[in-house]
N, C-alpha and C. Protein backbone atom coordinates (compact mmCIF):
# COMPACT_ATOMS: atom_id res chain seq x y z
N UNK A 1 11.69 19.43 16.42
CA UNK A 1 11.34 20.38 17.47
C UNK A 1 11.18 19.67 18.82
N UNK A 2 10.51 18.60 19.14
CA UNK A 2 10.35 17.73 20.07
C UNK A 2 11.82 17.11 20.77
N UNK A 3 12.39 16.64 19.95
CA UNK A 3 13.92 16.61 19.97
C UNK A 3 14.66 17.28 21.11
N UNK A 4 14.39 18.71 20.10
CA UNK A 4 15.43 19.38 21.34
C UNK A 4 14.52 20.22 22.62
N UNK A 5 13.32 19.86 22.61
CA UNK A 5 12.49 20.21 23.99
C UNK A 5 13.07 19.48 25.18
N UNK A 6 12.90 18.01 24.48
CA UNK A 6 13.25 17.12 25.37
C UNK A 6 15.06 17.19 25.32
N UNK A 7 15.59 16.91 24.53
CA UNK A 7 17.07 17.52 24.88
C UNK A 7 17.17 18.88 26.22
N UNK A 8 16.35 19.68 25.63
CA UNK A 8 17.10 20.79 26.51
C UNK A 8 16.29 20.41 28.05
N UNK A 9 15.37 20.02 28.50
CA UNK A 9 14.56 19.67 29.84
C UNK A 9 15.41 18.47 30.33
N UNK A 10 16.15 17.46 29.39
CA UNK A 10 17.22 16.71 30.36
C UNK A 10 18.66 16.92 30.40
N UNK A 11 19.09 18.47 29.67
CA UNK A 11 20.33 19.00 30.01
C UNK A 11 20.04 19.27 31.26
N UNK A 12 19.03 20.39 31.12
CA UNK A 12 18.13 20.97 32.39
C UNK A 12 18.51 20.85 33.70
N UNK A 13 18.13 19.21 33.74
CA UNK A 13 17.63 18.42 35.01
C UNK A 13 18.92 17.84 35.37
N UNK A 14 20.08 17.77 33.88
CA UNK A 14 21.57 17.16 34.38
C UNK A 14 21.97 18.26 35.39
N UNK A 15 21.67 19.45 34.82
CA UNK A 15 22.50 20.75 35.43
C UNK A 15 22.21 20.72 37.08
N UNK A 16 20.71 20.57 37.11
CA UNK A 16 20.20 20.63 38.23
C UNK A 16 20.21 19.52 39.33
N UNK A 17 20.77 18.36 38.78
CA UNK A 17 20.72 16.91 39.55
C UNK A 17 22.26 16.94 39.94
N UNK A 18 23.11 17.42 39.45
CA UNK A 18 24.47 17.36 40.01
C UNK A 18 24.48 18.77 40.66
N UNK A 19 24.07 19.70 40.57
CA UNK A 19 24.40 20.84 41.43
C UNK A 19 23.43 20.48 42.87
N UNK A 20 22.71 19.49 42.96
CA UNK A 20 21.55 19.78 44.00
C UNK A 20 22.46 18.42 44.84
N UNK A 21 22.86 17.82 44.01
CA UNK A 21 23.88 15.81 44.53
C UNK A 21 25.03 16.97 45.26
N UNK A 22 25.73 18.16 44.74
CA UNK A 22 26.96 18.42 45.26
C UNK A 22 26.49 19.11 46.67
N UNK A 23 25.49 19.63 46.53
CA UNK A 23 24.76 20.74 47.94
C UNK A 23 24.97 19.43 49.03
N UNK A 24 24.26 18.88 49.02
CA UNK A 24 23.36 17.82 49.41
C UNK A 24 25.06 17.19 50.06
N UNK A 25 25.81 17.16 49.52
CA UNK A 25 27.20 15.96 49.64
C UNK A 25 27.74 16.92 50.56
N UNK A 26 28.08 18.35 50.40
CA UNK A 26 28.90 19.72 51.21
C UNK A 26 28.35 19.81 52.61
N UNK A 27 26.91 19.78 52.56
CA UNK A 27 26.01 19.28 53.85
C UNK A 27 26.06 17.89 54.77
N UNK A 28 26.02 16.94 53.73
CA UNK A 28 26.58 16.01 54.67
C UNK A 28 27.95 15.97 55.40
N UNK A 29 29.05 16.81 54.36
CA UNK A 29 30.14 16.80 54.94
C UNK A 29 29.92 17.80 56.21
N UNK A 30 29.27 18.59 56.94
CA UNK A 30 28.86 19.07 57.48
C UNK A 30 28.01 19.03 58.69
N UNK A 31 27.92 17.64 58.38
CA UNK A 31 26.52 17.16 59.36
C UNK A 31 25.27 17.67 59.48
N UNK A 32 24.87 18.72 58.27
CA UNK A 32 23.72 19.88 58.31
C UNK A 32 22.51 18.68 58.76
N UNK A 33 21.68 19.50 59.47
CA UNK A 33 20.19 19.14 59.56
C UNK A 33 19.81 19.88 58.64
N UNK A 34 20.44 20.56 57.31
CA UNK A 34 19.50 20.55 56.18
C UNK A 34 18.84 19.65 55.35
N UNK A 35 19.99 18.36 55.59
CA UNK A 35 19.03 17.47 54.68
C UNK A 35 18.02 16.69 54.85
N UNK A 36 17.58 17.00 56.25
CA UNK A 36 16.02 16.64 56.42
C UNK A 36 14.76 17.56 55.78
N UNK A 37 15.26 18.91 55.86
CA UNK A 37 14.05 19.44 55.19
C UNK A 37 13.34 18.62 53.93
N UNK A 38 12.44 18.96 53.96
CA UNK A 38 11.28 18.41 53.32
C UNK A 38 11.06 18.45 51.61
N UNK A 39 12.08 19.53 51.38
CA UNK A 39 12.27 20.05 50.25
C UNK A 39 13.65 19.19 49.68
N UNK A 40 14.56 19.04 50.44
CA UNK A 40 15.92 18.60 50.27
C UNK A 40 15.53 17.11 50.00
N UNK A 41 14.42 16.28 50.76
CA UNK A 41 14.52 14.90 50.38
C UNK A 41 13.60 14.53 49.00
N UNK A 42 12.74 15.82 48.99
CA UNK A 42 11.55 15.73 47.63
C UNK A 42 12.44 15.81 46.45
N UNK A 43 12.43 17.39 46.27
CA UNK A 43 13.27 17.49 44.65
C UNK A 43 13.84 16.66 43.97
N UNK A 44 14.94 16.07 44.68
CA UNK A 44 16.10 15.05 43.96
C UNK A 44 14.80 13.93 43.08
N UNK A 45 14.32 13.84 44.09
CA UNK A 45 13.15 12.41 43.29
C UNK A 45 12.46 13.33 41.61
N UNK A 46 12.12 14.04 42.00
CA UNK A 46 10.93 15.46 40.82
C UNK A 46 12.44 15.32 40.33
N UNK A 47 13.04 15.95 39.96
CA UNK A 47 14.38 16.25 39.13
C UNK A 47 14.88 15.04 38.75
N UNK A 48 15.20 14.69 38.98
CA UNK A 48 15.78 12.87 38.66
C UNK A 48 14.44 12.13 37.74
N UNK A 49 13.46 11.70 38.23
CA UNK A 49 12.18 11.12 37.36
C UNK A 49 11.83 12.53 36.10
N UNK A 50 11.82 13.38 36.37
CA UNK A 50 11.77 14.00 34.48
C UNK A 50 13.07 14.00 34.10
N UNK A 51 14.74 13.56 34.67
CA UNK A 51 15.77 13.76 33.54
C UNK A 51 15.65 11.99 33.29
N UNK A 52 14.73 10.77 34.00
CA UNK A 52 14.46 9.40 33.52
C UNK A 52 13.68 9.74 32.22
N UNK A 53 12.40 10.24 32.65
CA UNK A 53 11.81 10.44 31.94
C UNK A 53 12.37 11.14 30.24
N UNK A 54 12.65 12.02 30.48
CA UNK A 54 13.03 12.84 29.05
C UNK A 54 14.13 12.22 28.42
N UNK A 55 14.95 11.16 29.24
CA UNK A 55 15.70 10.15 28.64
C UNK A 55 15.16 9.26 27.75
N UNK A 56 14.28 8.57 28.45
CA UNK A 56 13.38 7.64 27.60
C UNK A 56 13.01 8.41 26.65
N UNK A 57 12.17 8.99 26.84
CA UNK A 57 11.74 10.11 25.52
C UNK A 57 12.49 10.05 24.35
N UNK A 58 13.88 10.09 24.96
CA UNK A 58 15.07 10.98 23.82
C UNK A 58 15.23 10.01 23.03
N UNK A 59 15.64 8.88 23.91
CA UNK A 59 16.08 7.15 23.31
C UNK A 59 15.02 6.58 22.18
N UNK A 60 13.18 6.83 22.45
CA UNK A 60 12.61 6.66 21.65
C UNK A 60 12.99 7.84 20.29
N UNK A 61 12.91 8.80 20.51
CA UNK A 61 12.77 9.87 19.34
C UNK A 61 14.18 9.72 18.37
N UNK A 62 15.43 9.48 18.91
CA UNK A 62 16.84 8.81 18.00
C UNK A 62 16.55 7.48 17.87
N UNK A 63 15.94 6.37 18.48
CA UNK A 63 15.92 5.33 18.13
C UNK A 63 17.38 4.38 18.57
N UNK A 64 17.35 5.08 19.73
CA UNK A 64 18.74 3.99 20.00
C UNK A 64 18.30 3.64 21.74
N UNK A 65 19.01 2.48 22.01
CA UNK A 65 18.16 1.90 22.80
C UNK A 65 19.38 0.91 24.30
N UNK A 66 19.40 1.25 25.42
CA UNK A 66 19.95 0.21 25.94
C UNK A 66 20.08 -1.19 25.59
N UNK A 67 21.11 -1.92 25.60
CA UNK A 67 21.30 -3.40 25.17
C UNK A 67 21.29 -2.91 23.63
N UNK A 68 21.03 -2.44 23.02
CA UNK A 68 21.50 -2.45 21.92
C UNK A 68 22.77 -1.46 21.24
N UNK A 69 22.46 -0.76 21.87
CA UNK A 69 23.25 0.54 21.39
C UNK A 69 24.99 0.44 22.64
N UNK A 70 26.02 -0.07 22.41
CA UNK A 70 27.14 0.27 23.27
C UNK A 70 27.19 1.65 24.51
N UNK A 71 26.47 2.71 23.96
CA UNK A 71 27.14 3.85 24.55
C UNK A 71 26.12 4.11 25.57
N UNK A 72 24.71 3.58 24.94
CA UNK A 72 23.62 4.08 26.14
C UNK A 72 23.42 2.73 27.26
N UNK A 73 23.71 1.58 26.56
CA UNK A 73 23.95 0.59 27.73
C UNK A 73 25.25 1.23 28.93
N UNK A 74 26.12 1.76 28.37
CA UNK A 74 26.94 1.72 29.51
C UNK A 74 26.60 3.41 30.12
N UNK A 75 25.96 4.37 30.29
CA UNK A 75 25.19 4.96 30.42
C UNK A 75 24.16 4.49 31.43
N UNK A 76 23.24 3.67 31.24
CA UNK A 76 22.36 2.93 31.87
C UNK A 76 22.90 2.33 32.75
N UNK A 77 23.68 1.65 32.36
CA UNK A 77 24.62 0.65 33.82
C UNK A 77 25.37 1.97 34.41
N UNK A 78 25.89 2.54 33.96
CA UNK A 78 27.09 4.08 35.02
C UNK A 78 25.41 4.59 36.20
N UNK A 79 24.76 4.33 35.54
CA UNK A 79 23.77 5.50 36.12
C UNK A 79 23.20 4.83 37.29
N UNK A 80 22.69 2.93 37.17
CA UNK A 80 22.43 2.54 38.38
C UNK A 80 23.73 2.36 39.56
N UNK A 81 25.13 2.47 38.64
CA UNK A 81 26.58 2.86 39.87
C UNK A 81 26.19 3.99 40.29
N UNK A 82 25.82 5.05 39.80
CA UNK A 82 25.69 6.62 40.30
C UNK A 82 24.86 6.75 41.33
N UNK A 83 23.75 5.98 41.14
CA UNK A 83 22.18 5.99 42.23
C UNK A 83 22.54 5.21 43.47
N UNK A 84 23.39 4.14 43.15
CA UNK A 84 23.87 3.17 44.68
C UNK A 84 24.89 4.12 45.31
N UNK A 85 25.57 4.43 44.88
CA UNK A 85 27.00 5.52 45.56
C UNK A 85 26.32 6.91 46.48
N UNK A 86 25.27 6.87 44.93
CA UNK A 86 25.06 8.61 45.61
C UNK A 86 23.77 8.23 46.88
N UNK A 87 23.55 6.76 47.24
CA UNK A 87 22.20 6.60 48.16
C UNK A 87 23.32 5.91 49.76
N UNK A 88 24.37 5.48 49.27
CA UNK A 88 25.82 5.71 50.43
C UNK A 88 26.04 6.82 50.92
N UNK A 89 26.19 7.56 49.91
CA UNK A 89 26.83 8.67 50.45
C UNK A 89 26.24 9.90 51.19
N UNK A 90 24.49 10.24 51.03
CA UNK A 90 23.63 10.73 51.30
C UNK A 90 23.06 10.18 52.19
N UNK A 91 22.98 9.06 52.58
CA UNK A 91 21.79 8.05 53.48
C UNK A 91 22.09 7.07 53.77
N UNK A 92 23.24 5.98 53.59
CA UNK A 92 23.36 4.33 53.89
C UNK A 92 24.70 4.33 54.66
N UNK A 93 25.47 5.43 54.21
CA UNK A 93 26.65 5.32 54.13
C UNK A 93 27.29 4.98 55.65
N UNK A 94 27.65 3.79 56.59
CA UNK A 94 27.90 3.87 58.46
C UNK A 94 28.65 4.82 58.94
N UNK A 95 29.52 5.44 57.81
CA UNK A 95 30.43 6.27 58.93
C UNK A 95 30.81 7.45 57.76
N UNK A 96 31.31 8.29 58.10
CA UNK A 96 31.75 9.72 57.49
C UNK A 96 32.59 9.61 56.03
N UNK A 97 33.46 8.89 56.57
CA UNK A 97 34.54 7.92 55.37
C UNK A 97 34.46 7.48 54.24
N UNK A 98 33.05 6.82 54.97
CA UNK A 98 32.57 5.66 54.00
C UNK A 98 31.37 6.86 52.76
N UNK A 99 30.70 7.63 53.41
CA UNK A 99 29.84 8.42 52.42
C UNK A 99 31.08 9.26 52.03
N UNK A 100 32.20 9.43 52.34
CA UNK A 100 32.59 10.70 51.59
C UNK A 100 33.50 9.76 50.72
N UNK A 101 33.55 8.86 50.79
CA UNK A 101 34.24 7.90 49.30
C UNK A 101 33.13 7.68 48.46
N UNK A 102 31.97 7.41 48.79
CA UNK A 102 31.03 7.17 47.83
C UNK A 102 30.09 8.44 47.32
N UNK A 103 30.43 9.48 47.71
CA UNK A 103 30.22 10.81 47.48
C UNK A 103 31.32 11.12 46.09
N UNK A 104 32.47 11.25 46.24
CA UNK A 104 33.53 11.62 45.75
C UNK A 104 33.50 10.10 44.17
N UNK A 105 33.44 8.93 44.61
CA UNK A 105 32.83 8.15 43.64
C UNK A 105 32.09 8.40 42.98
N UNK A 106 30.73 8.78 43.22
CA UNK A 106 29.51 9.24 42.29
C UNK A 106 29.88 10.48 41.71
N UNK A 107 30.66 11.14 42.33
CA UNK A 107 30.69 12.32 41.19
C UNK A 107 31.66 12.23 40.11
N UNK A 108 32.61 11.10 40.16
CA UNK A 108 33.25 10.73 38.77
C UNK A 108 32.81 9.61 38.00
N UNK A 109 31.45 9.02 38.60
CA UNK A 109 30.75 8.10 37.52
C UNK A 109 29.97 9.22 36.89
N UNK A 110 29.31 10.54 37.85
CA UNK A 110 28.75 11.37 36.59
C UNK A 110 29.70 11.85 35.75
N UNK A 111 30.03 12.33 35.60
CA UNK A 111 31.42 13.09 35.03
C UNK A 111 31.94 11.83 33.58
N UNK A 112 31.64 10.56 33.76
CA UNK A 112 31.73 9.33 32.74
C UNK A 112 30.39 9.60 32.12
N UNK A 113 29.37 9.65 32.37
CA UNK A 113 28.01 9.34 31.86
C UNK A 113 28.01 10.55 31.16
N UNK A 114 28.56 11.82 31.45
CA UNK A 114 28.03 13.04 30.56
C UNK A 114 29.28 12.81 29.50
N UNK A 115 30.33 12.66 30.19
CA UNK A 115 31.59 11.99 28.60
C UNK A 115 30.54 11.01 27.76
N UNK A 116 30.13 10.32 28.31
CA UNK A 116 30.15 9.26 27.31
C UNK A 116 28.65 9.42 26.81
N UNK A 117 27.62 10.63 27.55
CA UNK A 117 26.75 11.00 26.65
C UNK A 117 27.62 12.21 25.37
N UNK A 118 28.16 12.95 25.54
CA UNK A 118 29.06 13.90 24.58
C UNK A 118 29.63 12.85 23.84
N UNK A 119 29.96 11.89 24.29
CA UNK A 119 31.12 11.61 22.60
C UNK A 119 30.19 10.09 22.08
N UNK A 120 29.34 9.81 22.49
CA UNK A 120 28.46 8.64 22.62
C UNK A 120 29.45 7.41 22.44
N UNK A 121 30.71 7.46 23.36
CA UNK A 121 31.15 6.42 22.94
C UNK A 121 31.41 5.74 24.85
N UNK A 122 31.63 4.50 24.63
CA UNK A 122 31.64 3.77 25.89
C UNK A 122 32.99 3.99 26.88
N UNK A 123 34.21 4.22 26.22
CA UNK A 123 35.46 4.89 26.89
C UNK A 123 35.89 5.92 25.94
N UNK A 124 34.91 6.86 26.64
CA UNK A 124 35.19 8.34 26.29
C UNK A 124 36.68 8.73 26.05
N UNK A 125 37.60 8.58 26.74
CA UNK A 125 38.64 9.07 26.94
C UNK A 125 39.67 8.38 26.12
N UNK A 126 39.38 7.18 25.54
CA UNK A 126 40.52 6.44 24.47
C UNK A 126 40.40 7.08 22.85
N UNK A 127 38.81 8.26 22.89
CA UNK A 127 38.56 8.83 21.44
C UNK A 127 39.32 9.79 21.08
């Protein structure tokens, strides 16, 4: 039962962390002064720390573990590529170009991490 609580609160937060990364990316392409609101720079952090969180969780409750396990190590490593790209492309990034390559980047390292959470294998796409 615990299992799939925490399963379904970090589908949840997947659903909600890439639909809020794509807002957030359409705006920058935009130049919005939305993404100063106060709300726009909070959430991502609240949404992101419970889909960390309910990760860990999950990893304890299956018993499989970064560095040990192939599929969640590379998972773990896709995910700190995902957080540097998507902190370019939102906030570091010097010029328009440069965040909208590392925009367009991060959204096909997610797009690897949910493959390779679905098939738990490390190159999803050779299965």
């Amino acid at each position: 039962m615990l299992y799939l609580v925490l399963k379904y609160i970090h589908v949840s937060c997947v659903v909600l962390t890439i639909n809020l990364f794509l807002l957030r990316g359409f705006w920058m392409l935009q130049g919005s002064a939305r993404l100063q609101q106060r709300w726009v720079r909070i959430l991502p952090h609240v949404i992101d720390a419970t889909l960390l969180t309910s990760a860990i969780l999950l990893a304890l409750q299956i018993g499989q573990y970064p560095g040990v396990n192939g599929w969640l190590t590379a998972k773990v490593t896709a995910l700190l590529l995902y957080i540097g790209l998507g902190t370019v492309a939102i906030k570091r990034g010097r010029s328009k170009r440069v965040r909208v390559a590392a925009w367009l980047g991060a959204i096909l390292v997610f797009g690897y991490i949910v493959a390779v959470a679905l098939t738990r294998v490390v190159l999803p796409w050779q299965s």
